[in-house]
Protein backbone atom coordinates (compact mmCIF):
# COMPACT_ATOMS: atom_id res chain seq x y z
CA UNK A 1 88.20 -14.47 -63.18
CA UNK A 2 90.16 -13.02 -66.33
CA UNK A 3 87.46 -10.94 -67.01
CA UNK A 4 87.15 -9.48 -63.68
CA UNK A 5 90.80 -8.59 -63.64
CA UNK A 6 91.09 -7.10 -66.95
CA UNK A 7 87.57 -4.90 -65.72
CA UNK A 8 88.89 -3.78 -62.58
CA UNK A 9 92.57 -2.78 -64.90
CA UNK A 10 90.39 -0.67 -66.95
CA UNK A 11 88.39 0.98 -64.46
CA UNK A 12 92.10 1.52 -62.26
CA UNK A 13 92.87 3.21 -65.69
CA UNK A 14 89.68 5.33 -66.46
CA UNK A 15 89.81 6.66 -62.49
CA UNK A 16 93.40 7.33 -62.96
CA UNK A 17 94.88 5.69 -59.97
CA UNK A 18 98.09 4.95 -59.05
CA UNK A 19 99.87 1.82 -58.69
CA UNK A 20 99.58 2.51 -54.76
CA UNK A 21 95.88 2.70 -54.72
CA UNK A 22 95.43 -0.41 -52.60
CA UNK A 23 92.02 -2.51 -52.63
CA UNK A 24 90.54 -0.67 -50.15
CA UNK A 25 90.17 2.30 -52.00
CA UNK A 26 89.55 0.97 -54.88
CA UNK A 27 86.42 -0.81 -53.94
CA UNK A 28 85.21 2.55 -51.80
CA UNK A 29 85.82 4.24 -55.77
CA UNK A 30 84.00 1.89 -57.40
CA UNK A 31 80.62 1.93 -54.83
CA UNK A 32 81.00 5.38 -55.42
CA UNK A 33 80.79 4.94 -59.30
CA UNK A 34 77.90 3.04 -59.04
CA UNK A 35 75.83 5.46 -56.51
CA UNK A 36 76.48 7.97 -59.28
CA UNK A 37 74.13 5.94 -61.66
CA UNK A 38 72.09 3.87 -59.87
CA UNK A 39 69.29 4.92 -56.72
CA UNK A 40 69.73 2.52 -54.18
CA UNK A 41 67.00 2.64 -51.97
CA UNK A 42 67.68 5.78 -49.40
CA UNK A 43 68.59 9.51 -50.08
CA UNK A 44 72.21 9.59 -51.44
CA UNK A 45 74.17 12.70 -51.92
CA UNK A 46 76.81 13.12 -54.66
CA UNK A 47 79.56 15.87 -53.98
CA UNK A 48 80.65 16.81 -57.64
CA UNK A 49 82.53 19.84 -56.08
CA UNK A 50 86.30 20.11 -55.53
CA UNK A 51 85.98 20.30 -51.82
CA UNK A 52 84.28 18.66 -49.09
CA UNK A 53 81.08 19.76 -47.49
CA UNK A 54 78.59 18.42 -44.75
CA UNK A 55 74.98 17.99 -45.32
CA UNK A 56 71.85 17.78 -43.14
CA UNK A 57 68.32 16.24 -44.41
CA UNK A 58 64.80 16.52 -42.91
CA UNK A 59 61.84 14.93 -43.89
CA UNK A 60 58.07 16.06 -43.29
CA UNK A 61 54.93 13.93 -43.04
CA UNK A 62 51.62 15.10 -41.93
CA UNK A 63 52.37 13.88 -38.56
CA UNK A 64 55.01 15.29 -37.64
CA UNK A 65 59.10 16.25 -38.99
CA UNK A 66 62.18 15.72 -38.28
CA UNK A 67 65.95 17.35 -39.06
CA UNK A 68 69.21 15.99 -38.91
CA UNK A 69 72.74 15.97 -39.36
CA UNK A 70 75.67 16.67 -40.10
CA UNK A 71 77.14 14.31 -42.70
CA UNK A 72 80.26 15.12 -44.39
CA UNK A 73 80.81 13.92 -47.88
CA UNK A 74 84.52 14.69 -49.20
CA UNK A 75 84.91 16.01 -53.04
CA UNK A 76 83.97 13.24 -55.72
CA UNK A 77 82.19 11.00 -53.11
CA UNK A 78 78.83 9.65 -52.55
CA UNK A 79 76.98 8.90 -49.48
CA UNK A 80 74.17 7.44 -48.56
CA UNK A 81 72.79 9.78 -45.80
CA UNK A 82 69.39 7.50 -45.42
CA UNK A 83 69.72 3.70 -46.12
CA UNK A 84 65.52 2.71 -45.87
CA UNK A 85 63.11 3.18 -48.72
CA UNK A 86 61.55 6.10 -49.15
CA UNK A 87 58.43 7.01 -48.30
CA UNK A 88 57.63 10.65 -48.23
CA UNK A 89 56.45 13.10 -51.06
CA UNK A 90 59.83 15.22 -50.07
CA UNK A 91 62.78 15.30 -48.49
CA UNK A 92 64.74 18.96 -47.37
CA UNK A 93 68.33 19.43 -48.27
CA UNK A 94 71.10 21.13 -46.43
CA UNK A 95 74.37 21.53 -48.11
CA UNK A 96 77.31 23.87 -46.51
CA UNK A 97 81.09 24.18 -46.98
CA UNK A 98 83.18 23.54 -44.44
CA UNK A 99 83.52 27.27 -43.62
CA UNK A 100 79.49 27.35 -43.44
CA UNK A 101 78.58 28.32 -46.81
CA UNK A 102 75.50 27.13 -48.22
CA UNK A 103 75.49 25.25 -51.75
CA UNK A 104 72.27 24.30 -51.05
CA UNK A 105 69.87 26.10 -49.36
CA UNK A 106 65.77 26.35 -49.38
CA UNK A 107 62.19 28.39 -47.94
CA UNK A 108 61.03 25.39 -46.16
CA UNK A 109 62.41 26.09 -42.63
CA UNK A 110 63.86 23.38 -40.12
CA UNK A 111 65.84 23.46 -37.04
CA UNK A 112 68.84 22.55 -36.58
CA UNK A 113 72.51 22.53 -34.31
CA UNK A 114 75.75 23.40 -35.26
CA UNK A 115 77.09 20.10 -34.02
CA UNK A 116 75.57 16.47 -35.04
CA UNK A 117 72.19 16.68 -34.17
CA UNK A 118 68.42 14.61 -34.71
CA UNK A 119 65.45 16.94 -33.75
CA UNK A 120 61.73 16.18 -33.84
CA UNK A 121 59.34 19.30 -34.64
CA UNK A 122 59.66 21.93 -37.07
CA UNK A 123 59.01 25.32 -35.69
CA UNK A 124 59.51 27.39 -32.71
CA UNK A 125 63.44 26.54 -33.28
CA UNK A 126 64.35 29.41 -31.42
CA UNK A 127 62.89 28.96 -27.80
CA UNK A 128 63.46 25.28 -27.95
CA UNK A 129 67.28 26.47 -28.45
CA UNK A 130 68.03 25.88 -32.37
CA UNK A 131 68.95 27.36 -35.31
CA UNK A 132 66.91 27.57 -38.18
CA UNK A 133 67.65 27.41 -41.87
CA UNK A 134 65.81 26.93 -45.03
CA UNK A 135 66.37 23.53 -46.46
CA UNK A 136 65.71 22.60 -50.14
CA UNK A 137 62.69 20.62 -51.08
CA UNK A 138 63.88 17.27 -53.20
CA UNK A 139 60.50 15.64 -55.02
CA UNK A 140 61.35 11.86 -54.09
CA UNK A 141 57.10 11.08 -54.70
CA UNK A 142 57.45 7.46 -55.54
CA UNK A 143 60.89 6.37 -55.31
CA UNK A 144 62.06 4.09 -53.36
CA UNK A 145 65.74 5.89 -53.90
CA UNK A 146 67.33 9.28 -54.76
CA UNK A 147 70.59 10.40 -55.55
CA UNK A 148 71.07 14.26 -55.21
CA UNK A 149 74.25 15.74 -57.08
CA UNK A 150 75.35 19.00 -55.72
CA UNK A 151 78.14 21.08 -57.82
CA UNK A 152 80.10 24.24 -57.14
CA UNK A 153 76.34 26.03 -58.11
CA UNK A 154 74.12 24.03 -55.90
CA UNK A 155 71.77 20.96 -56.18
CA UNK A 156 72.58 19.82 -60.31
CA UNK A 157 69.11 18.83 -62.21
CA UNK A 158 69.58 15.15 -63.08
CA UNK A 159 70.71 15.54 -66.37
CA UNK A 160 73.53 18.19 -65.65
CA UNK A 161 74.48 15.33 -62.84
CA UNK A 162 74.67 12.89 -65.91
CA UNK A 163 76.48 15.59 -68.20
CA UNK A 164 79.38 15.77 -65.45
CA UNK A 165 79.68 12.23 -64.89
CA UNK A 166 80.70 11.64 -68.47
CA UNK A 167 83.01 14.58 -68.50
């Protein structure tokens, strides 16, 4: 429709784009404009830095936990690192540059490999032949969905998350 058109011109406009920013990208900007605001169901993780960065998650029940990773999210992206509903109190965040910096970091330990990994168990990382790091705790209690922004500080509360969106 008209008004479809003349929406998608605007939002070409407000993004910036060029006249050679074909379809493709266009729709992979606008999903990503839209996981900024809303919580799909899943963990989502928002990379308001200026570089890319790789992430690892773990969740924890009272039967047992698991770690994994690594996901790489490039700069001004979104992704959505865990697609089912939520259904745990918590889930641990793991945020590094490229170069193995952490932007986010935590005390609540999990294992983990330098290369893509999925491991069940939290402790005795060492002997079972892991790293371990200290993953932020996330409060998800209750959602369904969570979007985590991470900046050039570390994990942004919500409402700085909001602030930089409308910058």
């Amino acid at each position: 429709s008209k008004q479809t058109g003349t929406a998608l011109a605007a939002f070409r406009k407000h993004m910036k784009f060029s006249d050679k920013f074909g379809n493709a990208e266009l729709f992979d900007a606008l999903e990503t404009e839209a996981l900024k605001t809303n919580a799909p169901a899943g963990y989502t993780v928002c990379n308001d830095t200026a570089g890319a960065f790789i992430v690892a998650l773990a969740d924890s029940d009272s039967e047992k936990a698991v770690s994994r990773g690594w996901w790489t999210v490039m700069a001004g992206a979104c992704a959505r690192v865990l697609t089912t509903p939520l259904k745990n109190d918590a889930v641990y965040l793991l945020v590094q540059k490229r170069n193995g910096a952490g932007l986010v970091t935590g005390s609540d330990k999990f294992c983990l490999t330098t290369v893509a990994f999925q491991i069940a168990g939290r402790g005795n990382c060492g002997p079972r032949g892991f790293q371990e790091m200290g993953f932020a705790r996330t409060i998800t209690k209750g959602r369904t969905g969570y979007v985590a922004h991470v900046g050039e500080t570390g994990l942004l509360a919500p409402l700085q998350a909001q602030a930089g969106m409308l910058k």
